[in-house]
N, C-alpha and C. Protein backbone atom coordinates (compact mmCIF):
# COMPACT_ATOMS: atom_id res chain seq x y z
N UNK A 1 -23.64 -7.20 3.10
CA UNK A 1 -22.89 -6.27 2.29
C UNK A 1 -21.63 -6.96 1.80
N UNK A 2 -21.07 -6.54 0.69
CA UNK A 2 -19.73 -6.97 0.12
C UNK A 2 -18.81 -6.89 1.13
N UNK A 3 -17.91 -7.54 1.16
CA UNK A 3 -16.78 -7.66 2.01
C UNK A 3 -16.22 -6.31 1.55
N UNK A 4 -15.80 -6.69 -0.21
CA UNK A 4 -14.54 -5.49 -1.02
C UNK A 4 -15.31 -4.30 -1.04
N UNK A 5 -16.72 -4.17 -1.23
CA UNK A 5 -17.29 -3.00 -0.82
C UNK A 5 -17.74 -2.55 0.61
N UNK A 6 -17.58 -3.31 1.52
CA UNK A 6 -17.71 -2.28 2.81
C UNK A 6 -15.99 -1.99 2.75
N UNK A 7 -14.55 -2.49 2.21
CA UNK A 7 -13.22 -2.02 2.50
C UNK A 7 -13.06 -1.06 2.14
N UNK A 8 -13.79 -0.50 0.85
CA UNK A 8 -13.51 0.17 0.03
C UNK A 8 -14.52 1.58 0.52
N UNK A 9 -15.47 1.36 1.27
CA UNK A 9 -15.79 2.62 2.14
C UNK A 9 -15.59 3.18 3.29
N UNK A 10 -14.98 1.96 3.89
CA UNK A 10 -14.25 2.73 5.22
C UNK A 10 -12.92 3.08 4.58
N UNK A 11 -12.03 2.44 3.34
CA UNK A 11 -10.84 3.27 3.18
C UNK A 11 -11.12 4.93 3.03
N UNK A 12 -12.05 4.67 2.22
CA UNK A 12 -12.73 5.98 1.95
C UNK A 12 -13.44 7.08 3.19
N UNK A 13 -13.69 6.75 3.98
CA UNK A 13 -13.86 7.38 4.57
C UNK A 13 -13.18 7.66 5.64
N UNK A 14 -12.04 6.40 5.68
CA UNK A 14 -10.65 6.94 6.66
C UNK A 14 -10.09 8.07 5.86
N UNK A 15 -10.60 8.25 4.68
CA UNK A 15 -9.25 9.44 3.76
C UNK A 15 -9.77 10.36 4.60
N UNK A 16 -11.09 10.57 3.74
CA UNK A 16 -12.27 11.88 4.11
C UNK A 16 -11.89 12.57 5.93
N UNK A 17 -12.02 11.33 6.71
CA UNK A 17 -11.75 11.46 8.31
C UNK A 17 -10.51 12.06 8.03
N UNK A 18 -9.42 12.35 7.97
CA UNK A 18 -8.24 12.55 7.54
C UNK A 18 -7.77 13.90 7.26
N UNK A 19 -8.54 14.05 6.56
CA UNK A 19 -8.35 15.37 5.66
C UNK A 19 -9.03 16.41 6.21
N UNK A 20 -10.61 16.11 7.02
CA UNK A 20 -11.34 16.68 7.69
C UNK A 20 -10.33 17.34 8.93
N UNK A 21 -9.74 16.29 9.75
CA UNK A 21 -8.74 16.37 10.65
C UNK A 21 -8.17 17.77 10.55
N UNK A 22 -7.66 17.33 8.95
CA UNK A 22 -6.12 17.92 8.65
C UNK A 22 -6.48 19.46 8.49
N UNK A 23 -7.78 19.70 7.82
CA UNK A 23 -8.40 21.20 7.59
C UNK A 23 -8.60 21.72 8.98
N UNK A 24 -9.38 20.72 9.98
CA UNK A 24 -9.20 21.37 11.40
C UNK A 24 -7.96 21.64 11.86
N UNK A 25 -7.08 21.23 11.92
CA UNK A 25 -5.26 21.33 12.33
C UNK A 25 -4.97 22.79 11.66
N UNK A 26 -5.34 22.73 10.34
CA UNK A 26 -4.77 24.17 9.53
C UNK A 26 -5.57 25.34 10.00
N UNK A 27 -6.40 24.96 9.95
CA UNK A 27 -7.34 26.38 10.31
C UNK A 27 -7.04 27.04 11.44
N UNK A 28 -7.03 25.94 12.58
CA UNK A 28 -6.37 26.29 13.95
C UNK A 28 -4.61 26.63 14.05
N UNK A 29 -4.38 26.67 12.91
CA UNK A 29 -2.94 27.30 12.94
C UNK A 29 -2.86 28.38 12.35
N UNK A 30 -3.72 28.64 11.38
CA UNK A 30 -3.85 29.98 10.45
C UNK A 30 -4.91 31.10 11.77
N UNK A 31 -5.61 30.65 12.28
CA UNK A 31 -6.41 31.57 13.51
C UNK A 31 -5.55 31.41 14.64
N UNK A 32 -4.53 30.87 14.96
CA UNK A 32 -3.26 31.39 15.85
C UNK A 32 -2.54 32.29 15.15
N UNK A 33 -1.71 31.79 13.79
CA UNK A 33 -0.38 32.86 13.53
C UNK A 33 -1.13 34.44 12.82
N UNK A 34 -1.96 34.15 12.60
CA UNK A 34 -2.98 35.58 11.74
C UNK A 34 -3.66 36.37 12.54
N UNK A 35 -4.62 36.06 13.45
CA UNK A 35 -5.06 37.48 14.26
C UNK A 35 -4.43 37.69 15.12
N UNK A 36 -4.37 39.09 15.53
CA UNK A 36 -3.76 39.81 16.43
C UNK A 36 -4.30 40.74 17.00
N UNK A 37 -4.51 40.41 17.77
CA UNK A 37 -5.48 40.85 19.15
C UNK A 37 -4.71 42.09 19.61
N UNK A 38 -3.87 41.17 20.33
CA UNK A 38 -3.03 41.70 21.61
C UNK A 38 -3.22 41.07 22.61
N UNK A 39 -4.25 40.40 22.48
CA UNK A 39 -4.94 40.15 23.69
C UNK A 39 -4.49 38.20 23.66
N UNK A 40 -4.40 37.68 24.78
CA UNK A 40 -4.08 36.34 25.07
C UNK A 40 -4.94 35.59 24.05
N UNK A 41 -4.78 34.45 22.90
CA UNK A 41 -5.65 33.53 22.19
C UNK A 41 -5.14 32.22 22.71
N UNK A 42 -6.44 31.25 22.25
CA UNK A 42 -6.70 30.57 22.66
C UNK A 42 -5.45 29.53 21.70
N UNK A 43 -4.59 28.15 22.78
CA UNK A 43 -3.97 27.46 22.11
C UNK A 43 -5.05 26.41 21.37
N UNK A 44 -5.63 27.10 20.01
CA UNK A 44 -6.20 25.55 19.47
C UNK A 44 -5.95 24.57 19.14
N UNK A 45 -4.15 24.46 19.26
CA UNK A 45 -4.19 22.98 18.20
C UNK A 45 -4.42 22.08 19.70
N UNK A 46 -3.75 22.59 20.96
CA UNK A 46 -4.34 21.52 21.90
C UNK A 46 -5.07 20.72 21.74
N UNK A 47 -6.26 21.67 22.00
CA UNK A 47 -7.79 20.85 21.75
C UNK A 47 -7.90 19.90 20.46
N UNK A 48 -7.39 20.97 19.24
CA UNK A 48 -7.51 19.97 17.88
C UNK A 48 -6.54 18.21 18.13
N UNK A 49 -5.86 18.49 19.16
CA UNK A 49 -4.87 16.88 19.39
C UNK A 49 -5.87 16.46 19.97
N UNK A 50 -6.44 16.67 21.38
CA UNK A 50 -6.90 16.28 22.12
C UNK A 50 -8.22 15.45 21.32
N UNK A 51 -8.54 15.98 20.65
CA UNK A 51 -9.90 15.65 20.24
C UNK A 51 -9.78 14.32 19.20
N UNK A 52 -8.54 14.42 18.55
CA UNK A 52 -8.14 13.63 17.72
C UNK A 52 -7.73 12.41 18.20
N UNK A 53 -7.31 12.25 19.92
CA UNK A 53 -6.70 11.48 20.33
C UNK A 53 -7.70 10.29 20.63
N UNK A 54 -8.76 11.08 21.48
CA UNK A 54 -9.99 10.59 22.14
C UNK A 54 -10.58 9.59 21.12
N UNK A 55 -10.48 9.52 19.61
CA UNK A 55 -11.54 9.11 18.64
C UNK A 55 -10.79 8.26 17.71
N UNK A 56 -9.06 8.36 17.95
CA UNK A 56 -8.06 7.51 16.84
C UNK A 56 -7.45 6.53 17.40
N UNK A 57 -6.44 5.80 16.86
CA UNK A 57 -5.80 4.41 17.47
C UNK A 57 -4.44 5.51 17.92
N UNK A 58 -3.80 4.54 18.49
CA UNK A 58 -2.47 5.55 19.35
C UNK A 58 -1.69 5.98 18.29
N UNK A 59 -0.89 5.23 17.34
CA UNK A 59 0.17 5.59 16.53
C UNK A 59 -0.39 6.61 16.22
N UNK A 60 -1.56 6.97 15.79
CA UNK A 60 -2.15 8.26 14.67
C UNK A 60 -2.22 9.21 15.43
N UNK A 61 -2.56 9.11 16.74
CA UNK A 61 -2.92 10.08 17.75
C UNK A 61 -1.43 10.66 18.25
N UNK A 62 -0.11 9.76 18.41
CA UNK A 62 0.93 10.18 18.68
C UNK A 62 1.89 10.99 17.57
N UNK A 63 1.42 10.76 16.45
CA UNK A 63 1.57 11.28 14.82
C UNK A 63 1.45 12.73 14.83
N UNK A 64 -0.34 12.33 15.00
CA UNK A 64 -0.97 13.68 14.78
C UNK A 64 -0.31 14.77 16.15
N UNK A 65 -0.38 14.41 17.41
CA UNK A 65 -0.38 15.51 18.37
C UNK A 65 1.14 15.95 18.44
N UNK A 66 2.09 15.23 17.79
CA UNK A 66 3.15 15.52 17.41
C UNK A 66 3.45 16.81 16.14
N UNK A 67 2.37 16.34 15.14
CA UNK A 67 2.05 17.52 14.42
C UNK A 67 1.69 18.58 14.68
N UNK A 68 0.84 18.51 15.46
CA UNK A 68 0.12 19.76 16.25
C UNK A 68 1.02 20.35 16.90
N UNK A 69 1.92 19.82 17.68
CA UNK A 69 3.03 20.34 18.49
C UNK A 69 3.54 21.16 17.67
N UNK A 70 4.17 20.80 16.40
CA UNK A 70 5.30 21.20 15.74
C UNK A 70 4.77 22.78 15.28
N UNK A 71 3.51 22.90 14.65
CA UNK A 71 2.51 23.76 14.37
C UNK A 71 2.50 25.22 15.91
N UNK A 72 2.05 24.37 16.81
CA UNK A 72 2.14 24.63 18.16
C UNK A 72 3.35 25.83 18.09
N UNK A 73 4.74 25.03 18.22
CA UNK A 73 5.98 25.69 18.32
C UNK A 73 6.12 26.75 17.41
N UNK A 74 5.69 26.77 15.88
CA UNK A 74 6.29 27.89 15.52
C UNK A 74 4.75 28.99 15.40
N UNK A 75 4.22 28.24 15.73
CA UNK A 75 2.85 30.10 16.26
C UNK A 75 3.33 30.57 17.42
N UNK A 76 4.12 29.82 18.21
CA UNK A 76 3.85 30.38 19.79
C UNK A 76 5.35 30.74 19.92
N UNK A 77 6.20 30.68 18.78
CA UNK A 77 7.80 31.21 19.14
C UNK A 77 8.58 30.47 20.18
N UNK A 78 8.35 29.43 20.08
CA UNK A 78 8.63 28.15 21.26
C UNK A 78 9.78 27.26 20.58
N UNK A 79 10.69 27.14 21.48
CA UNK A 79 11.74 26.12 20.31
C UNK A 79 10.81 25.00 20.08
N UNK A 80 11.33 24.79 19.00
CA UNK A 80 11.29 23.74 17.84
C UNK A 80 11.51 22.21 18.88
N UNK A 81 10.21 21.35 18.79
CA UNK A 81 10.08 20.35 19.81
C UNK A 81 9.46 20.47 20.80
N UNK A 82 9.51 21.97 21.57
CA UNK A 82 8.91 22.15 22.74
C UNK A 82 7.25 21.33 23.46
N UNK A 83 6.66 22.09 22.42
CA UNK A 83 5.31 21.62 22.16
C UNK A 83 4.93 19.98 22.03
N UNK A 84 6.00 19.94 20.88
CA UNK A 84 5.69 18.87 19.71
C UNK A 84 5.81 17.66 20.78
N UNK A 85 6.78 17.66 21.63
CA UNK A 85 7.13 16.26 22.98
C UNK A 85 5.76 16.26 23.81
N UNK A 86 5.58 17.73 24.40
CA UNK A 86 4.71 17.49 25.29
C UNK A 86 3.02 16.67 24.54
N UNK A 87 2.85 17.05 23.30
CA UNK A 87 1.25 16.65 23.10
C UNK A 87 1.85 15.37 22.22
N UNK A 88 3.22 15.09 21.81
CA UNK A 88 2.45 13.69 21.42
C UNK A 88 2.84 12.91 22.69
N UNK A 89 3.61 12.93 23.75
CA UNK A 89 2.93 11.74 24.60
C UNK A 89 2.16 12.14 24.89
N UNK A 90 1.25 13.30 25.29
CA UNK A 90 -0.13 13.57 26.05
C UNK A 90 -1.17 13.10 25.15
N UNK A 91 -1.05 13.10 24.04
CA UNK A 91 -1.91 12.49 23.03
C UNK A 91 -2.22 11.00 22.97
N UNK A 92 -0.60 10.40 22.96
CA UNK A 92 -0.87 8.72 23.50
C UNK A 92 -1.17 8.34 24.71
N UNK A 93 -0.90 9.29 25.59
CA UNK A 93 -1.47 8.57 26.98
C UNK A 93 -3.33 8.95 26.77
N UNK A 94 -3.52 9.97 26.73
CA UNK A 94 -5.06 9.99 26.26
C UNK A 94 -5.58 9.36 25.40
N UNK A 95 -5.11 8.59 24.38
CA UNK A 95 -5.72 7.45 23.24
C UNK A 95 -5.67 6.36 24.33
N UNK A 96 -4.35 5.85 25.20
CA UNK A 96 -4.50 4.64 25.75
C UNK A 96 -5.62 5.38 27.08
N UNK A 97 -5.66 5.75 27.18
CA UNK A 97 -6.67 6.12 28.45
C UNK A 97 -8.46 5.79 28.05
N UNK A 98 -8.38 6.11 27.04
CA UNK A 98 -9.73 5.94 26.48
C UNK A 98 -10.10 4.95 25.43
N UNK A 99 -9.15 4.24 25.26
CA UNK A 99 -8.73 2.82 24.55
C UNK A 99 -9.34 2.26 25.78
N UNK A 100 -8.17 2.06 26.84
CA UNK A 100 -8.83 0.89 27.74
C UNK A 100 -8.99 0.93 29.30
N UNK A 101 -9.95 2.52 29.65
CA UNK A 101 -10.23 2.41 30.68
C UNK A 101 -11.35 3.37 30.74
N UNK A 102 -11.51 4.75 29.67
CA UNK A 102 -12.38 5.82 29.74
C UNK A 102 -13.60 5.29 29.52
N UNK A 103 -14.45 5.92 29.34
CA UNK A 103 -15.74 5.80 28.04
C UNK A 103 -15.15 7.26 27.28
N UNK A 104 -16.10 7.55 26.36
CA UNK A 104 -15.92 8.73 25.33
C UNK A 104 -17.17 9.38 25.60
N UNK A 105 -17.13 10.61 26.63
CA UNK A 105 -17.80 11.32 26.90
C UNK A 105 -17.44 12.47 27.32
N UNK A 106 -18.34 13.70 27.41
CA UNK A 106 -18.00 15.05 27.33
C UNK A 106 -16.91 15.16 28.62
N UNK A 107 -17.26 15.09 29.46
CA UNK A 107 -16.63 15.03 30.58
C UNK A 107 -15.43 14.74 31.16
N UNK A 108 -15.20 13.50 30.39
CA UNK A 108 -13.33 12.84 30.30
C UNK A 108 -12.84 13.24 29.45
N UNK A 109 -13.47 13.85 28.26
CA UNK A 109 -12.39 14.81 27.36
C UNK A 109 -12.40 16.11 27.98
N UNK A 110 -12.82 16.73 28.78
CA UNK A 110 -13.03 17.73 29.15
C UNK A 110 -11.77 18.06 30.69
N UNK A 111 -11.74 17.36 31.10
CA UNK A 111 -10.73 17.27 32.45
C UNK A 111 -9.44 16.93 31.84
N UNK A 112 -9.54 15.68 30.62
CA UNK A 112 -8.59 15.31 30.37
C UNK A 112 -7.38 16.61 29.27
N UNK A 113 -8.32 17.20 28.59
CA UNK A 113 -7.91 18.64 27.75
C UNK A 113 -7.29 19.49 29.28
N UNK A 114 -7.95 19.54 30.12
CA UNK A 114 -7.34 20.72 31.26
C UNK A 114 -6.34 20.18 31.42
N UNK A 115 -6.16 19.07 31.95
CA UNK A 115 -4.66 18.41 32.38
C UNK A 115 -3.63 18.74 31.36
N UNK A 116 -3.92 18.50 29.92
CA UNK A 116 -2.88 18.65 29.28
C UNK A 116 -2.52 20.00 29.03
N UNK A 117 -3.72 20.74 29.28
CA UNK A 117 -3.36 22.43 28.73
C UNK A 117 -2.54 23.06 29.90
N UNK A 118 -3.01 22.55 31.23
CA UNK A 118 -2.29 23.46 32.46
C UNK A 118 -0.38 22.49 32.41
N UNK A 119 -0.51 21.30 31.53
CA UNK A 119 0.55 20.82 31.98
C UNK A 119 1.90 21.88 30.83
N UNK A 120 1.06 21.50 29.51
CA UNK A 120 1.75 22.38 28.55
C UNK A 120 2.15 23.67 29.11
N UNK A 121 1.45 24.18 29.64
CA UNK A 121 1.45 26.30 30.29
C UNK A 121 2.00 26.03 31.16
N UNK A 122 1.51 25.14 32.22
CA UNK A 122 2.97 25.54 33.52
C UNK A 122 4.41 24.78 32.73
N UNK A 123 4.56 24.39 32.16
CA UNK A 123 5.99 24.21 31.38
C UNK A 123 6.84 24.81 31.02
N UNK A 124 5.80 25.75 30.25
CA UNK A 124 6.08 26.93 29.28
C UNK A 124 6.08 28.53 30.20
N UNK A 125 5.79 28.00 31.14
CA UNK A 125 5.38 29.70 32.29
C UNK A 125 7.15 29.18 32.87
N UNK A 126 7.36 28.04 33.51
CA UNK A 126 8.15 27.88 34.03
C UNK A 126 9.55 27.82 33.54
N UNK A 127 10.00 27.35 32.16
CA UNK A 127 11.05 27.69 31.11
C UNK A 127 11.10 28.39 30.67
N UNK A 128 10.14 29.35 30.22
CA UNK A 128 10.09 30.76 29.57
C UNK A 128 10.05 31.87 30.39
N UNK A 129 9.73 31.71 31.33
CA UNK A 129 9.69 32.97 31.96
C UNK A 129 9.95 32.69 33.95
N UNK A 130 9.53 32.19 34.73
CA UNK A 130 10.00 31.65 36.10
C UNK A 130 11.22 31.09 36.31
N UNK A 131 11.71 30.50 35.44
CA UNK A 131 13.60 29.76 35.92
C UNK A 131 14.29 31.39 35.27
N UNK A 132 14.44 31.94 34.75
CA UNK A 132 15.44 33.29 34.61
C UNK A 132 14.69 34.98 35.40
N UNK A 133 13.75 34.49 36.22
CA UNK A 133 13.40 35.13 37.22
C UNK A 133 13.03 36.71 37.06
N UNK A 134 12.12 36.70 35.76
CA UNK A 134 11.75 37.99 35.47
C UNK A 134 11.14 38.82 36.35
N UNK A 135 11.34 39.38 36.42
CA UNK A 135 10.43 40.70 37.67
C UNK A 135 8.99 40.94 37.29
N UNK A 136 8.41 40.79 36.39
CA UNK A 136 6.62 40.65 35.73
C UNK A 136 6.48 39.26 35.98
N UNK A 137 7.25 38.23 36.44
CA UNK A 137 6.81 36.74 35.59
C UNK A 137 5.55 36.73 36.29
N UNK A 138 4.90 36.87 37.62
CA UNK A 138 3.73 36.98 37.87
C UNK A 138 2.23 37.55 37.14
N UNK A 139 2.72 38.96 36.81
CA UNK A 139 2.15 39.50 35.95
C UNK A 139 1.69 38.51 34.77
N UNK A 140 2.85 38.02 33.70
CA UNK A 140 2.30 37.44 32.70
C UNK A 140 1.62 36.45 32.84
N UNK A 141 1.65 35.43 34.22
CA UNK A 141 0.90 34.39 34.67
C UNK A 141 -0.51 34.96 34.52
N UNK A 142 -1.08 35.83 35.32
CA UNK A 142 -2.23 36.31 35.60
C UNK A 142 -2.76 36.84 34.31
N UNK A 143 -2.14 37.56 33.84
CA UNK A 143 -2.38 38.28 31.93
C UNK A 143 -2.69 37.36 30.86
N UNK A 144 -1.45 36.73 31.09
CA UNK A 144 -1.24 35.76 29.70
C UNK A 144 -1.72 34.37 29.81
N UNK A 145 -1.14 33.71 30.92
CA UNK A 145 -1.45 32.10 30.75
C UNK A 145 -2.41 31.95 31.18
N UNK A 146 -3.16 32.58 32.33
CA UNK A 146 -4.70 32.27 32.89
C UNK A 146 -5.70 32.43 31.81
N UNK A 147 -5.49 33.89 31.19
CA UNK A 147 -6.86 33.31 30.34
C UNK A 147 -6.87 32.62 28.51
N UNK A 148 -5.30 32.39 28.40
CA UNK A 148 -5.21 31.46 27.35
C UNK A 148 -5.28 29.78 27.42
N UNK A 149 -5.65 29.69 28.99
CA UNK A 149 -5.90 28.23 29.45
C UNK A 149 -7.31 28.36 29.38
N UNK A 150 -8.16 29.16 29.78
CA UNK A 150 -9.38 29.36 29.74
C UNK A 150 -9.90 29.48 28.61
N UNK A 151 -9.48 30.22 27.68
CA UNK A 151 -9.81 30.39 25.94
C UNK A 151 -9.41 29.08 25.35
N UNK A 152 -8.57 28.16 25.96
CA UNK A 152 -8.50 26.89 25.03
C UNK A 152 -9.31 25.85 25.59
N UNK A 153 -9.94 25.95 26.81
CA UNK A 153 -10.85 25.05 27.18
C UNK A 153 -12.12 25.59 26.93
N UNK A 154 -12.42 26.75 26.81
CA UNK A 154 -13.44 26.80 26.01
C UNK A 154 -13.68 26.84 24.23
N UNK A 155 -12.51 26.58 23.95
CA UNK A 155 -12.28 26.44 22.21
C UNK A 155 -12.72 24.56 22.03
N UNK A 156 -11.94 23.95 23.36
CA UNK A 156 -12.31 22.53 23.42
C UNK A 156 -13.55 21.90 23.26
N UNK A 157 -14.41 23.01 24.05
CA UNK A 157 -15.92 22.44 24.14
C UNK A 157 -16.38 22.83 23.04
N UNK A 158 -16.46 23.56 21.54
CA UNK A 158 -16.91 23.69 20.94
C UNK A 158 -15.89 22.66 19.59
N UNK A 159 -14.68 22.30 20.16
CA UNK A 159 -14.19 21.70 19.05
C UNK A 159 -15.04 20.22 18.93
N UNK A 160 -15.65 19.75 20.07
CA UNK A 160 -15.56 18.36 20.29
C UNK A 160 -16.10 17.86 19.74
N UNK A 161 -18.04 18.29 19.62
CA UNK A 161 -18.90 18.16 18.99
C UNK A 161 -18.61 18.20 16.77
N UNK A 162 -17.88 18.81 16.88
CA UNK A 162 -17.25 18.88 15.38
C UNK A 162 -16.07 17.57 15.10
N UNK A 163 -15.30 17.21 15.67
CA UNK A 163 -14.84 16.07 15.89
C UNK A 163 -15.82 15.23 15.58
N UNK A 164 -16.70 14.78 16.64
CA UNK A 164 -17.65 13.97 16.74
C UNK A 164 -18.45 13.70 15.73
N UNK A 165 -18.97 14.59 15.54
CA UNK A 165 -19.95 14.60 13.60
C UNK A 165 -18.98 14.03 12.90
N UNK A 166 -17.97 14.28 12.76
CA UNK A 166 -16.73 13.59 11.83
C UNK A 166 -16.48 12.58 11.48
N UNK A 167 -16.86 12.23 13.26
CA UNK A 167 -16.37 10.68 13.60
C UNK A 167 -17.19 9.48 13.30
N UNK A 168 -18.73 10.53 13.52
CA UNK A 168 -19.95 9.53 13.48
C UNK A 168 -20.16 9.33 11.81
N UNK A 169 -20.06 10.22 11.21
CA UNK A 169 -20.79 10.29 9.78
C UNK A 169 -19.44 9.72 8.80
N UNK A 170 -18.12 9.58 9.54
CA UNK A 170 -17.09 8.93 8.37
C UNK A 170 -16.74 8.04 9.44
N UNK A 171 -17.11 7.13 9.95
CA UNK A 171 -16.15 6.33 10.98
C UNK A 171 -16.19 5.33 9.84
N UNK A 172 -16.34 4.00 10.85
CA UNK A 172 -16.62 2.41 10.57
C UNK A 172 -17.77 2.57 9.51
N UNK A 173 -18.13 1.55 8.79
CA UNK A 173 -19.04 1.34 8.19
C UNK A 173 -19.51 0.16 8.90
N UNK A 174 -21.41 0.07 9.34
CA UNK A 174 -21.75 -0.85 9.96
C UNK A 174 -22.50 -1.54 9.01
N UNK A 175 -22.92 -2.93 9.13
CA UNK A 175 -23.92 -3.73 8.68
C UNK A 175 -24.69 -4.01 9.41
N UNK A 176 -25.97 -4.03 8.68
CA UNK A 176 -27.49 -4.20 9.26
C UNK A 176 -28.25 -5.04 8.69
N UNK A 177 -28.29 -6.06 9.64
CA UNK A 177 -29.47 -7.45 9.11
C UNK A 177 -30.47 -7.48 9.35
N UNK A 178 -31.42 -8.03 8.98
CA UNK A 178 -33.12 -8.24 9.51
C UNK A 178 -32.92 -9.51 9.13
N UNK A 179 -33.34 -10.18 10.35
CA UNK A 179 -33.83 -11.74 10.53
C UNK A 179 -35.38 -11.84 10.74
N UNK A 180 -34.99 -13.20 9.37
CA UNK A 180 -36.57 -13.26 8.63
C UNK A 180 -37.60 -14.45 9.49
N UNK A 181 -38.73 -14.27 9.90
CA UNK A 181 -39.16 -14.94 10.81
C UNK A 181 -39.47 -16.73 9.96
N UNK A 182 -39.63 -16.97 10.40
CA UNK A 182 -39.64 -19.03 9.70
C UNK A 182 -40.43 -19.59 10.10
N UNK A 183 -41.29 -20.43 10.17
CA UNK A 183 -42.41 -21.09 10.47
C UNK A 183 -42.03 -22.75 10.19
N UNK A 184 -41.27 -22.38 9.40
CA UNK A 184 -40.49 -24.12 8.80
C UNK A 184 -39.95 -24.56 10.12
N UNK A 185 -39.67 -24.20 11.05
CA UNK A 185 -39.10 -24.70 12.24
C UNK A 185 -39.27 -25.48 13.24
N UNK A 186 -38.68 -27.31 12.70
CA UNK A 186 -39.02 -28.43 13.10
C UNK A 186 -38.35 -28.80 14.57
N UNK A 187 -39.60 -29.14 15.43
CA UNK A 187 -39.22 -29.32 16.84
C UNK A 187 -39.17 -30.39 17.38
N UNK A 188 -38.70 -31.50 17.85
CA UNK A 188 -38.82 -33.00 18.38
C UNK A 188 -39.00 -33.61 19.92
């Protein structure tokens, strides 16, 4: 294959990867700040970092989960940063984790999403509501953060596989040879 034409389709399909991303990021912010339940929802952009992290190089992954954060903070009424610190290092330590020690499988994104979701919520249980010693803060533990940790790990397992298609059908562009058999082949 062309050199300038395989560059010119992985640029292309780094856009496409990109943008795909970026529609997952929005959507998962427009289905946080828009329905209203009442009822505990699920934090998606987590997962949407998480997933992003597992499959990108670090800078992009610390970029993106930084974005997500920021997104994060103003659906969830969280100062400004709150979020945004915790997932982009959780984002780069999960790119370097699976850079150079994971494999990329259901399973290590799957533990690795819990870690970051219970780390984000007990943060946020514990600054928002446990250090000024509300008289419910139990209550909202059991109400609120238990099953919005649960609704985002199960938002995870269905994000991943969508990631993945993403990843597979716009990644790298590979080349494929067939070696031609020879008979000309002088032996001494």
């Amino acid at each position: 294959m062309n050199i300038e034409l395989k560059e010119k389709k992985e640029q292309r399909n780094y856009i496409i990867r990109q943008l795909f991303c970026f529609f997952l990021m929005s959507f998962s912010y427009v289905f946080m700040t828009v329905i209203n339940t009442g009822a505990p929802l699920p934090l998606l952009l987590i997962p949407c970092a998480v997933c992003y992290s597992v499959r990108e190089d670090f800078f992009n992954s610390a970029l993106y989960g930084c974005i997500c954060g920021l997104l994060l903070d103003s659906a969830s009424d969280t100062l400004v940063g709150f979020y945004a610190i915790l997932l982009m290092w959780g984002s780069l330590m999960i790119s370097l984790l699976f850079h150079y020690y994971l494999r990329r499988n259901f399973l290590n994104f799957l533990w690795l999403q819990l870690a970051l979701t219970v780390i984000c919520s007990a943060l946020h249980y514990l600054f928002f509501y446990l250090i000024w010693s509300y008289d419910l803060s139990g209550r909202v533990f059991r109400e609120i953060f238990l099953p919005e940790l649960i609704y985002t790990n199960i938002s995870g397992m269905l994000m991943y596989p969508v990631t993945g298609y993403i990843k597979r059908h716009f990644g790298t562009v590979t080349e494929h040879y067939i070696e031609e058999r020879s008979d000309n082949i002088v032996r001494e």
